[in-house]
Protein backbone atom coordinates (compact mmCIF):
# COMPACT_ATOMS: atom_id res chain seq x y z
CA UNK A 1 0.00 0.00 0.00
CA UNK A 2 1.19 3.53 -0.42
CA UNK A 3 0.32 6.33 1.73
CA UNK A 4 -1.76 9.66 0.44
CA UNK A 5 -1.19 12.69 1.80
CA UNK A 6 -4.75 13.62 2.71
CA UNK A 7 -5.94 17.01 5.25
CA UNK A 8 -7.29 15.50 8.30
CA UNK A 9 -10.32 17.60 7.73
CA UNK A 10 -10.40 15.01 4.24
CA UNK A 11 -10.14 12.11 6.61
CA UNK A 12 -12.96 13.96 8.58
CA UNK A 13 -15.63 14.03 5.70
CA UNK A 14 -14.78 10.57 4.98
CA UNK A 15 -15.78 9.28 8.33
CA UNK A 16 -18.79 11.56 8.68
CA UNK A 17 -20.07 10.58 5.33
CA UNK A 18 -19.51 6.80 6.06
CA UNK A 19 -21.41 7.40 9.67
CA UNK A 20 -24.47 9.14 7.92
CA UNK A 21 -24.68 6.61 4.90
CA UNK A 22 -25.02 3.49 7.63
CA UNK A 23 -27.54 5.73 9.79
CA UNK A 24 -29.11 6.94 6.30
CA UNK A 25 -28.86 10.28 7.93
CA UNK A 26 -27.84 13.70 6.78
CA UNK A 27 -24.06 14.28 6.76
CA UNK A 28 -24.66 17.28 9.57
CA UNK A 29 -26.19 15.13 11.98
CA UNK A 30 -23.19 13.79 12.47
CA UNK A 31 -21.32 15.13 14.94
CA UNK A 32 -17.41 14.84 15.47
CA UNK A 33 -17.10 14.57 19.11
CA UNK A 34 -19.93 11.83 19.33
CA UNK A 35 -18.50 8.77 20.51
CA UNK A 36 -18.62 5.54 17.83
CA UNK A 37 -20.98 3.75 20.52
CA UNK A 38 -22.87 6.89 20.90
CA UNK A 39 -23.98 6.76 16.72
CA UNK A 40 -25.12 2.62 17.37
CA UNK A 41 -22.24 1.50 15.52
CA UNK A 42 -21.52 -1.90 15.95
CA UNK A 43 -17.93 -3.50 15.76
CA UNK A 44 -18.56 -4.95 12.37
CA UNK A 45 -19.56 -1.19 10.66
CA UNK A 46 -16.42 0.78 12.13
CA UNK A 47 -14.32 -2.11 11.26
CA UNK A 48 -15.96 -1.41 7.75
CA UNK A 49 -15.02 2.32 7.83
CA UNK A 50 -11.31 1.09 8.84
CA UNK A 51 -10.82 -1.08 5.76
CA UNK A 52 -12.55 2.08 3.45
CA UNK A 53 -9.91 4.23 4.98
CA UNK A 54 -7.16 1.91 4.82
CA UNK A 55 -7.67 1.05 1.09
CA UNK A 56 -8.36 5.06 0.25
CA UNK A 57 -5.34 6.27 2.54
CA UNK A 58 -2.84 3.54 1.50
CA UNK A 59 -2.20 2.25 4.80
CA UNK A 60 -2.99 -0.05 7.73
CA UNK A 61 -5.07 1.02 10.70
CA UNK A 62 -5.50 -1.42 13.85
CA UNK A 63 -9.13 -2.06 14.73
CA UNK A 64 -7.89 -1.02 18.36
CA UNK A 65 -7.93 2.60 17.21
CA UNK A 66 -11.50 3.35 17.05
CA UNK A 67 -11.18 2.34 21.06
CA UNK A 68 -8.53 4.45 21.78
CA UNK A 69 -9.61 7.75 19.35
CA UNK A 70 -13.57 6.89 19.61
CA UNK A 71 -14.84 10.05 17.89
CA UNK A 72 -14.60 11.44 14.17
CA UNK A 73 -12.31 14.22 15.02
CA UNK A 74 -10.10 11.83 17.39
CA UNK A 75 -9.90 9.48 14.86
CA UNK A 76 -9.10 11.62 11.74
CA UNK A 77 -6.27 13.92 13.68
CA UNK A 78 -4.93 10.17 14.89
CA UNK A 79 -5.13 8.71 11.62
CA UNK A 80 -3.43 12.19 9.96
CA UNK A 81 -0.47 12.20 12.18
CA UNK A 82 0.34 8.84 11.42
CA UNK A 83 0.56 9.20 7.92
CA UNK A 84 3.33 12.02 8.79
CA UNK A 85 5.67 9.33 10.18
């Protein structure tokens, strides 16, 4: 896999459109600093969202991250800085 170089606010819209397409919900219902749990995501759909990002940013994510960065904005600054290294 290759990395992008994506904005985090990129990663951001990515997440939030993923959330509201699985909730068929408007995209600005979804807030950033609602927790995963909070939305009535289930493992199996933010494992999904992992292997979207991971196959549109070019690299691997561990499922473990959505537990320790459990919001959209957590998740995208997380997933941003690590593409920096």
């Amino acid at each position: 896999m290759s990395k992008r170089v994506v904005k985090p606010e990129d990663i951001t819209a990515k997440c939030a459109v993923f959330i509201a397409e699985q909730l068929q919900r408007p995209v600005a219902s979804v807030h950033l600093d609602t927790e995963f749990d909070d939305f009535g995501l289930d493992s199996a759909l933010v494992t999904s969202m992992l292997i979207e990002l991971e196959e549109w940013l070019g690299v691997e994510l561990s499922p473990s991250l959505v537990f320790e960065e459990p919001t959209v904005r957590r998740l995208s600054l997380a997933i941003s800085q690590r593409l920096l290294e």
